[in-house]
PDB file of N, CA and C in Angstrom:
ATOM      1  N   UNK A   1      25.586   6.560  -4.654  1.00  0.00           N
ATOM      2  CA  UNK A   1      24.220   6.156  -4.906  1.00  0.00           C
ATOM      3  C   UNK A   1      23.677   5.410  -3.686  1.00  0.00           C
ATOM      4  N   UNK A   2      22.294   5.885  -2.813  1.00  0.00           N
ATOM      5  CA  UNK A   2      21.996   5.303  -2.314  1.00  0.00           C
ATOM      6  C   UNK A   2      21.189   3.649  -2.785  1.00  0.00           C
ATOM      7  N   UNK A   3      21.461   2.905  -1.717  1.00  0.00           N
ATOM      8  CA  UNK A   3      20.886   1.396  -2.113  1.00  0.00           C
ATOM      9  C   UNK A   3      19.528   1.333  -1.333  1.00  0.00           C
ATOM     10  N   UNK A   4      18.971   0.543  -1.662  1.00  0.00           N
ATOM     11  CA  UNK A   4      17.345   0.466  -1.414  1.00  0.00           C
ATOM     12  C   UNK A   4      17.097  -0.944  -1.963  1.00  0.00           C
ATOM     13  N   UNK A   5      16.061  -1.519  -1.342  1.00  0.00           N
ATOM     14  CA  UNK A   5      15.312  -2.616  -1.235  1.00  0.00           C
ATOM     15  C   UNK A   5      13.399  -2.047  -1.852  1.00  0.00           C
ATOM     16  N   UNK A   6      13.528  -2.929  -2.471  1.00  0.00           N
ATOM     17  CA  UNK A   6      11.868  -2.919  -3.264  1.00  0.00           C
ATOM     18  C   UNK A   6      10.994  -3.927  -1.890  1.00  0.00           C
ATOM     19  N   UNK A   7       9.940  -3.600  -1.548  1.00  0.00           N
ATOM     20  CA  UNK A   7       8.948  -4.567  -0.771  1.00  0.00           C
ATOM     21  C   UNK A   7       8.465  -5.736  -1.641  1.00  0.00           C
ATOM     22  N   UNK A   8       8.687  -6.467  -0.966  1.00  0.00           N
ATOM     23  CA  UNK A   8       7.820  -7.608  -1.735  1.00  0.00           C
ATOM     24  C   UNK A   8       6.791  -8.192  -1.690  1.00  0.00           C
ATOM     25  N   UNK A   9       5.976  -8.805  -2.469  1.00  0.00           N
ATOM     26  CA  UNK A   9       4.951  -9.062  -2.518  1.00  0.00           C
ATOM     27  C   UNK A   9       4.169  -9.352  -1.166  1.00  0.00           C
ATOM     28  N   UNK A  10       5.104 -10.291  -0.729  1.00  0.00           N
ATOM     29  CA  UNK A  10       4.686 -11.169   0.632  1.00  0.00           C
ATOM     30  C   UNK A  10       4.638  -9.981   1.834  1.00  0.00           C
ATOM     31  N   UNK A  11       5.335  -9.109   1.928  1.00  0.00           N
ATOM     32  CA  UNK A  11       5.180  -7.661   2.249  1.00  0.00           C
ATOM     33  C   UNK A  11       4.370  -7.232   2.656  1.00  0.00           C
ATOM     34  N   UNK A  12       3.873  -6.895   1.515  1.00  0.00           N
ATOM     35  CA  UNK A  12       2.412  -6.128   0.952  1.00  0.00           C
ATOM     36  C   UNK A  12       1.300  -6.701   1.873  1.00  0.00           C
ATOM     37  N   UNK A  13       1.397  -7.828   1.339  1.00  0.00           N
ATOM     38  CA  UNK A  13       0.005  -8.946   1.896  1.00  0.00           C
ATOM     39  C   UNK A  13       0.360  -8.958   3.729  1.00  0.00           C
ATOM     40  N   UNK A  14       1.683  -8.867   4.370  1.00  0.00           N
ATOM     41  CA  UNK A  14       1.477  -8.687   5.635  1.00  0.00           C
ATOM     42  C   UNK A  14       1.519  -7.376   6.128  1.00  0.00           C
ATOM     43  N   UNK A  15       1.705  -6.115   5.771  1.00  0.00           N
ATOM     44  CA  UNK A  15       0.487  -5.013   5.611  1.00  0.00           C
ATOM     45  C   UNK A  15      -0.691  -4.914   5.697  1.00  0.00           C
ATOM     46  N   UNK A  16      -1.065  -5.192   4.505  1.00  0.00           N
ATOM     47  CA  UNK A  16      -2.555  -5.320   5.079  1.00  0.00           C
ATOM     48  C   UNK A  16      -2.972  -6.127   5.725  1.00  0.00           C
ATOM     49  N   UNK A  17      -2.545  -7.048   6.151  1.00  0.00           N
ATOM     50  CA  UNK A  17      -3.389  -8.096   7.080  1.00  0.00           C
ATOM     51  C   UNK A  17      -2.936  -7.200   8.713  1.00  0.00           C
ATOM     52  N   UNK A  18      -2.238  -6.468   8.926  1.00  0.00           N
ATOM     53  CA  UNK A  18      -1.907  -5.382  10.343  1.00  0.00           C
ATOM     54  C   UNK A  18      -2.559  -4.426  10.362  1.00  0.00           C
ATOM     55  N   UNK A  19      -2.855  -4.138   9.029  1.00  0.00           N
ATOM     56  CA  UNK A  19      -3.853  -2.788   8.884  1.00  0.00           C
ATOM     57  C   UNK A  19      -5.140  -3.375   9.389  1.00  0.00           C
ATOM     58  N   UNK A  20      -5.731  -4.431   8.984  1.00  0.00           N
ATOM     59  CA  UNK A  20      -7.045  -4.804   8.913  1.00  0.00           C
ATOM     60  C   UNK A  20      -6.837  -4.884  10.625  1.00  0.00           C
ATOM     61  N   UNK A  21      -5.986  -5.076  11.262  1.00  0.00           N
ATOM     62  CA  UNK A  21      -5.678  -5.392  12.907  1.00  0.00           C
ATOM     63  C   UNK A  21      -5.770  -4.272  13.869  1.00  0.00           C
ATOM     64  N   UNK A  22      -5.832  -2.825  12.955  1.00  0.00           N
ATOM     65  CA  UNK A  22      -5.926  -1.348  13.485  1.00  0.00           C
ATOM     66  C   UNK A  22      -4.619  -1.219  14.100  1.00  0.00           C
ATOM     67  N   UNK A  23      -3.212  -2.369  13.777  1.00  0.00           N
ATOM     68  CA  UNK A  23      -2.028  -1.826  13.948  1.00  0.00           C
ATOM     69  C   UNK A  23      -1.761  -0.607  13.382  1.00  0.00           C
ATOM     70  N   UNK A  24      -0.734   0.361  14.113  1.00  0.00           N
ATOM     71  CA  UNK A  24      -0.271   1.375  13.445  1.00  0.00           C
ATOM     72  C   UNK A  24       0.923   1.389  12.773  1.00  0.00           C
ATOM     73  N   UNK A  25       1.474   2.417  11.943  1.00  0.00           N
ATOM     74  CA  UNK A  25       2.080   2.339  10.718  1.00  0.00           C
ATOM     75  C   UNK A  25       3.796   1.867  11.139  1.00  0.00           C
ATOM     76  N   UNK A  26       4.224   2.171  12.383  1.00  0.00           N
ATOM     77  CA  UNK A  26       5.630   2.344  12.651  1.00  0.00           C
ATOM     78  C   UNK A  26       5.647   0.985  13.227  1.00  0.00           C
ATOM     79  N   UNK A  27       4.209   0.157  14.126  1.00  0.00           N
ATOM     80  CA  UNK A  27       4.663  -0.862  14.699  1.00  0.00           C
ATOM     81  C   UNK A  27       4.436  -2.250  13.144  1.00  0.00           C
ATOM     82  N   UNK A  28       4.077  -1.960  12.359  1.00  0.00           N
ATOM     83  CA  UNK A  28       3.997  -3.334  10.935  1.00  0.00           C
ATOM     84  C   UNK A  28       4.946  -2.894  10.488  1.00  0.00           C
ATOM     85  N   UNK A  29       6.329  -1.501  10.174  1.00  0.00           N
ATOM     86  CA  UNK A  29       7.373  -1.657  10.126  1.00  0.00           C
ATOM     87  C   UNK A  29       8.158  -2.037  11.090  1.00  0.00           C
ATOM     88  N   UNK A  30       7.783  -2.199  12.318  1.00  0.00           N
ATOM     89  CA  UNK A  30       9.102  -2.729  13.430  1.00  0.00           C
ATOM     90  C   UNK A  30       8.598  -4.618  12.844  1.00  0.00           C
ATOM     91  N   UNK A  31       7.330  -4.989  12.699  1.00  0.00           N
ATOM     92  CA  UNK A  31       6.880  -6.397  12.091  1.00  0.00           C
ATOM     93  C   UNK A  31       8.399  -6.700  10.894  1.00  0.00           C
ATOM     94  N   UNK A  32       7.972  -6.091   9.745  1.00  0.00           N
ATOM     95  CA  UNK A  32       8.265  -6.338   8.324  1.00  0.00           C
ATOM     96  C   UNK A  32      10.167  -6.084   8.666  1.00  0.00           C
ATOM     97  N   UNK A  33      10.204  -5.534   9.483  1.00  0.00           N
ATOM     98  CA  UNK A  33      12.160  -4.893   9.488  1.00  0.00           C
ATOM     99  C   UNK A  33      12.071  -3.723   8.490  1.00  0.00           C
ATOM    100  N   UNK A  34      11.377  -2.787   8.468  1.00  0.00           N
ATOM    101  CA  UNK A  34      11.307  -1.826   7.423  1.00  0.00           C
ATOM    102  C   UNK A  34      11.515  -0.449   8.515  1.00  0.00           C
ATOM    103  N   UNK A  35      12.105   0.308   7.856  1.00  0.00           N
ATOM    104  CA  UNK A  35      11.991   2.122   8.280  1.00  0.00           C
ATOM    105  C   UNK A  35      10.266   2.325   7.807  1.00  0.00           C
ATOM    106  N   UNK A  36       9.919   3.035   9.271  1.00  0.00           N
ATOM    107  CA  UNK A  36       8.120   3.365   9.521  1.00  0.00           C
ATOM    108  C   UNK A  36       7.799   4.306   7.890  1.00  0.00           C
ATOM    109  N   UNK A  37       8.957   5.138   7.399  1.00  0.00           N
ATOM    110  CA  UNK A  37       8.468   5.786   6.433  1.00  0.00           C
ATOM    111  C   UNK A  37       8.249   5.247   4.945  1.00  0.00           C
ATOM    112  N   UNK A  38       9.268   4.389   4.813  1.00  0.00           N
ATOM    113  CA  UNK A  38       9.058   3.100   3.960  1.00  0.00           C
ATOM    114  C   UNK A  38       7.398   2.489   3.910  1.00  0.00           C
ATOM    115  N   UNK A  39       6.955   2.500   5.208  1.00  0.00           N
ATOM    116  CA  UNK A  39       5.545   1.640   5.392  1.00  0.00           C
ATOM    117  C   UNK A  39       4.393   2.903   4.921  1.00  0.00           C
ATOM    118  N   UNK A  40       4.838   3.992   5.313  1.00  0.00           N
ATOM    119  CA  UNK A  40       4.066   4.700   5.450  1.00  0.00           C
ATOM    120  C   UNK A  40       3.584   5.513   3.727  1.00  0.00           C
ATOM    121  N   UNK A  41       4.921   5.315   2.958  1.00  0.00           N
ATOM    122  CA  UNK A  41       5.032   5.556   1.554  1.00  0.00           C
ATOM    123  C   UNK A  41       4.016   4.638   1.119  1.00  0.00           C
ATOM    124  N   UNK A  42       4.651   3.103   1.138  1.00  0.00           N
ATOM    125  CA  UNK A  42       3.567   2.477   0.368  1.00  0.00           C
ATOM    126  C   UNK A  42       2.257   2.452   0.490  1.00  0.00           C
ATOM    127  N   UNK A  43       1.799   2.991   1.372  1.00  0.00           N
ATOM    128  CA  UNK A  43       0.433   2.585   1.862  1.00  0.00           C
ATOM    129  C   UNK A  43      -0.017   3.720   1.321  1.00  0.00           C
ATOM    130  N   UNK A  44       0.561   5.440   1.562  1.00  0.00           N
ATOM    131  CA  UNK A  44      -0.200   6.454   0.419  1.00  0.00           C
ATOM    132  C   UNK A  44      -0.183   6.243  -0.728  1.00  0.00           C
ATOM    133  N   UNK A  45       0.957   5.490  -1.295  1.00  0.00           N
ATOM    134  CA  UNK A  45       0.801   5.248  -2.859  1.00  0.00           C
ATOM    135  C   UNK A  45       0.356   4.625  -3.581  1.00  0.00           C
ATOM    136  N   UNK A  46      -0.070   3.714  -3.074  1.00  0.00           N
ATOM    137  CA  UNK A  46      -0.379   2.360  -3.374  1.00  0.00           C
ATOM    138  C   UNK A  46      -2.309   1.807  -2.951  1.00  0.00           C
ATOM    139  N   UNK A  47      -2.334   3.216  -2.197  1.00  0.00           N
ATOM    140  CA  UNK A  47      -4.206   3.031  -1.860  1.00  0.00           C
ATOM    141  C   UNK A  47      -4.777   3.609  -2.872  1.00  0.00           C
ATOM    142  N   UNK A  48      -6.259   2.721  -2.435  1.00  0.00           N
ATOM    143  CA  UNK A  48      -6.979   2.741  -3.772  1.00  0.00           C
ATOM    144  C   UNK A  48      -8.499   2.805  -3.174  1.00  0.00           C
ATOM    145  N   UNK A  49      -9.454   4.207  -3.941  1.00  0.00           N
ATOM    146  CA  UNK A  49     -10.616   3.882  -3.831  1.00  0.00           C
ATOM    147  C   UNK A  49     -11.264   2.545  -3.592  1.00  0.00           C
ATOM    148  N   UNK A  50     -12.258   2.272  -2.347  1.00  0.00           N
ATOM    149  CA  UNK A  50     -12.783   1.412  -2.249  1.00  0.00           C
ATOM    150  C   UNK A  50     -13.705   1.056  -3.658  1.00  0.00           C
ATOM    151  N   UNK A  51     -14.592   1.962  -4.199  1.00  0.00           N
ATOM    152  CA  UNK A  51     -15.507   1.623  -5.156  1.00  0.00           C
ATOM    153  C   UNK A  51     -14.829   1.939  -6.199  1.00  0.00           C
ATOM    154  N   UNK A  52     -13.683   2.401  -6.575  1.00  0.00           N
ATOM    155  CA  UNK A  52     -12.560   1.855  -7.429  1.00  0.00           C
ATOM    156  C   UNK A  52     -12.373   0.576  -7.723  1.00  0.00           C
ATOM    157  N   UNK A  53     -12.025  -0.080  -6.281  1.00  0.00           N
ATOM    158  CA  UNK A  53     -11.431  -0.780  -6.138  1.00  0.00           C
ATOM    159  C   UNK A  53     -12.698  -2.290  -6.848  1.00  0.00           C
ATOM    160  N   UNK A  54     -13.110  -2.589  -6.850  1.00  0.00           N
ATOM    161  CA  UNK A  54     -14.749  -3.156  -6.737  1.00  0.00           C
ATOM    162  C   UNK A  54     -15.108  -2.493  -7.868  1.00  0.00           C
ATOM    163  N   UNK A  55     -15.050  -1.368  -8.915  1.00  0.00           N
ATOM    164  CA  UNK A  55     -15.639  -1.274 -10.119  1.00  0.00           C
ATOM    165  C   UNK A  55     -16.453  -0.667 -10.409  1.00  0.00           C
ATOM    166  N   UNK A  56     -16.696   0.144  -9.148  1.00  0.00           N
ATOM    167  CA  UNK A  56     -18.126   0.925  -9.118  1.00  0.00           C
ATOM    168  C   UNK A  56     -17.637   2.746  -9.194  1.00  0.00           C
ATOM    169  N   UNK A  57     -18.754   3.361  -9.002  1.00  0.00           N
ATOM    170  CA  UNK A  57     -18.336   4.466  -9.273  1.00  0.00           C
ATOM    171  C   UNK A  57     -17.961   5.422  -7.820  1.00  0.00           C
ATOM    172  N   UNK A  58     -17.479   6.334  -7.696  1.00  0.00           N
ATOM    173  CA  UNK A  58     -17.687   7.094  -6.271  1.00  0.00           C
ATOM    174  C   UNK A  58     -19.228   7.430  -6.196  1.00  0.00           C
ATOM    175  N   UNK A  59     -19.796   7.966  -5.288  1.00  0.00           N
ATOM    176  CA  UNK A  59     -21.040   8.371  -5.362  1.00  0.00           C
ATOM    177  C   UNK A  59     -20.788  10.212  -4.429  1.00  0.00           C
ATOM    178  N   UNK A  60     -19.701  10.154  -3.996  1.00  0.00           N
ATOM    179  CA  UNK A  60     -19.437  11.646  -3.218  1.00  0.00           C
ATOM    180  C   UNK A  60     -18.271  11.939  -3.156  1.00  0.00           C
ATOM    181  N   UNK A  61     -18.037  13.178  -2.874  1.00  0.00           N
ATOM    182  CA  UNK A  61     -16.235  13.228  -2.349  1.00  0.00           C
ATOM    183  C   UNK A  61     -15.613  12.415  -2.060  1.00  0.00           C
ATOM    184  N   UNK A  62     -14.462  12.032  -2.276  1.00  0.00           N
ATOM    185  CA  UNK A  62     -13.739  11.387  -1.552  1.00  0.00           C
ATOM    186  C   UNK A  62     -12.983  11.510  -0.127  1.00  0.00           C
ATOM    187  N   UNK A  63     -13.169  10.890   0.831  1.00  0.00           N
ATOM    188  CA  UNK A  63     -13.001  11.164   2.518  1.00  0.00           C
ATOM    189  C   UNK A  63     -11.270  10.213   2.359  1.00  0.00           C
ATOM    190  N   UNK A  64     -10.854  10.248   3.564  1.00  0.00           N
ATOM    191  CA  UNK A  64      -9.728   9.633   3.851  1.00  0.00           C
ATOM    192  C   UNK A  64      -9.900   8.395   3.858  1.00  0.00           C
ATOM    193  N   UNK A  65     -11.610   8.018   4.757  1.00  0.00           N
ATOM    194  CA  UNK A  65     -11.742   6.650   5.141  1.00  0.00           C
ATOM    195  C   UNK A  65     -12.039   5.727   3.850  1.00  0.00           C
ATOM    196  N   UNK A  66     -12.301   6.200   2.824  1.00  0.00           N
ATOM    197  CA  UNK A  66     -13.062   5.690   1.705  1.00  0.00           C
ATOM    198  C   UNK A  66     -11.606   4.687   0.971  1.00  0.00           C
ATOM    199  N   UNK A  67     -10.443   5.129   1.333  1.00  0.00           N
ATOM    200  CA  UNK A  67      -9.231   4.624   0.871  1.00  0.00           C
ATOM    201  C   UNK A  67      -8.937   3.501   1.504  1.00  0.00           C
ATOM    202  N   UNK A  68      -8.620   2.660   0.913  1.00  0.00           N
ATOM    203  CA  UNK A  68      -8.085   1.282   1.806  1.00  0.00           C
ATOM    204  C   UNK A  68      -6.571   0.390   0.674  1.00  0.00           C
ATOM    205  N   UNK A  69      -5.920   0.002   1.289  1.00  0.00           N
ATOM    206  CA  UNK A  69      -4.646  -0.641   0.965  1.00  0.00           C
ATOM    207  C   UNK A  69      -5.157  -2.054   0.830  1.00  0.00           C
ATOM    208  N   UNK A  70      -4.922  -2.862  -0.721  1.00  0.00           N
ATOM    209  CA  UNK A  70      -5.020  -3.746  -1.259  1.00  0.00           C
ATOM    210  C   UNK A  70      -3.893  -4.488  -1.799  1.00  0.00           C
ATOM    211  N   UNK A  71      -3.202  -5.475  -1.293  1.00  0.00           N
ATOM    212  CA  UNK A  71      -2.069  -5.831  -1.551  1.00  0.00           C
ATOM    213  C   UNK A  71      -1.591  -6.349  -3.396  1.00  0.00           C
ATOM    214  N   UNK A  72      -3.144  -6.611  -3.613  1.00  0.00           N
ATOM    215  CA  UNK A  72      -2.508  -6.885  -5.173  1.00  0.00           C
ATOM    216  C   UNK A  72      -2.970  -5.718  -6.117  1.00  0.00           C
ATOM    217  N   UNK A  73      -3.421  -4.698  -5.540  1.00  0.00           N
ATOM    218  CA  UNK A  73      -3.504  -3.713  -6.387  1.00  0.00           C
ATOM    219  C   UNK A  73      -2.609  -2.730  -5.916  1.00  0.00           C
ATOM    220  N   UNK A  74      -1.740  -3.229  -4.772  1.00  0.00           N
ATOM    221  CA  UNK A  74      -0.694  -2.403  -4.568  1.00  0.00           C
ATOM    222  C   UNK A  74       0.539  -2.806  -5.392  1.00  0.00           C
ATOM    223  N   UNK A  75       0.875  -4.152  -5.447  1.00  0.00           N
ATOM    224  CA  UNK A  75       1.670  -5.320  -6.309  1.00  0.00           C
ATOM    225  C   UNK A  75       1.406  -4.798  -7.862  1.00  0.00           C
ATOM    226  N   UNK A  76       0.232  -4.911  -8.616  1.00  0.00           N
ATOM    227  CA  UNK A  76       0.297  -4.127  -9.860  1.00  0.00           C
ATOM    228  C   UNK A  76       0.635  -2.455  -9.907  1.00  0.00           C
ATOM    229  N   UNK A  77       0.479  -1.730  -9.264  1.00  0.00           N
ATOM    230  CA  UNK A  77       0.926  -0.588  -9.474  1.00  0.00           C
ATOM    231  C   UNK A  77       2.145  -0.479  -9.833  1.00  0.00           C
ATOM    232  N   UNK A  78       3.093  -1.342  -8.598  1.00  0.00           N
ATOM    233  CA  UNK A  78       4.383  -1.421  -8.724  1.00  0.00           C
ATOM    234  C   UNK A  78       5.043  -1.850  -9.721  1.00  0.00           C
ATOM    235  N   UNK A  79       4.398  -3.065 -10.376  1.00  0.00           N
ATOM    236  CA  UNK A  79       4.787  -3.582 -11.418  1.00  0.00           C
ATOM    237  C   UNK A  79       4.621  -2.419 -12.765  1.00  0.00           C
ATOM    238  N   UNK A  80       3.290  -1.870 -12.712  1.00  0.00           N
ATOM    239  CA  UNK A  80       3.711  -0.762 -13.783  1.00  0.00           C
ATOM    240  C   UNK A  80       4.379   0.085 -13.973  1.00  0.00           C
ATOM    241  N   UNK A  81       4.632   0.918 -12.701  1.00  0.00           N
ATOM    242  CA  UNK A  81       5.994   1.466 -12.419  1.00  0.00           C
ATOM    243  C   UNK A  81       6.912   1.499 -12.337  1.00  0.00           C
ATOM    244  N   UNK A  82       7.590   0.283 -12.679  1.00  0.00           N
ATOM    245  CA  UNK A  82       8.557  -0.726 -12.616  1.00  0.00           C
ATOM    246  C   UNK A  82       9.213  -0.775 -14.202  1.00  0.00           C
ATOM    247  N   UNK A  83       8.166  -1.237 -14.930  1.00  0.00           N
ATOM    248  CA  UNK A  83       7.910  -1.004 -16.787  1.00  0.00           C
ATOM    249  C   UNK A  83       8.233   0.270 -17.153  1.00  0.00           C
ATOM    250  N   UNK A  84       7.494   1.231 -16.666  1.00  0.00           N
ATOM    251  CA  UNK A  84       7.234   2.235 -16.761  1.00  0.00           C
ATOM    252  C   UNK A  84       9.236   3.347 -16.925  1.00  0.00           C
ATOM    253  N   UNK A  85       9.302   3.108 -15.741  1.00  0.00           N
ATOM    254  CA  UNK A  85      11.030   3.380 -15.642  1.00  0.00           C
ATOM    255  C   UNK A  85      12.007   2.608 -15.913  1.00  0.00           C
ATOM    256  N   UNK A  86      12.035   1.806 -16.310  1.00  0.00           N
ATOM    257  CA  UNK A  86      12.960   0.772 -17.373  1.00  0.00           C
ATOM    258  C   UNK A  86      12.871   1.386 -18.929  1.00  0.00           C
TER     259      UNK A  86
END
């Protein structure tokens, strides 16, 4: 069985604060001590419509840029997923 480490919260939150920096994905894993694909997982899985995000509705397609990484709505996902497979 492979072993694995969960990100943690504190993680998360220094993620996005590298993202918001226009760091790229492999150098906030050389930051965090993480494998780049590790960084690169959470951040597709874990993004969330901006006007999602805020409560509102989309108003058009959804673009790439419209997605942004939110550390505590990345933190609850996990946690449901977490429930979820237990």
């Amino acid at each position: 069985m492979i072993n694995y480490k969960h990100l943690w919260e504190k993680e998360r939150e220094i993620i996005y604060v590298w993202l918001q920096m226009y760091l790229k994905q492999y150098q906030i894993a050389k930051i965090i001590n993480r494998h780049p694909s590790t960084v690169c997982r959470e951040i597709k899985r874990n993004r969330c419509l901006l006007s999602i995000a805020f409560n509102n509705k989309p108003k058009e397609k959804c673009k790439d840029e419209n997605y942004h990484y939110l550390p505590e709505k990345a933190q609850n996902k996990y946690k449901k997923r977490k429930i979820i497979s237990w």
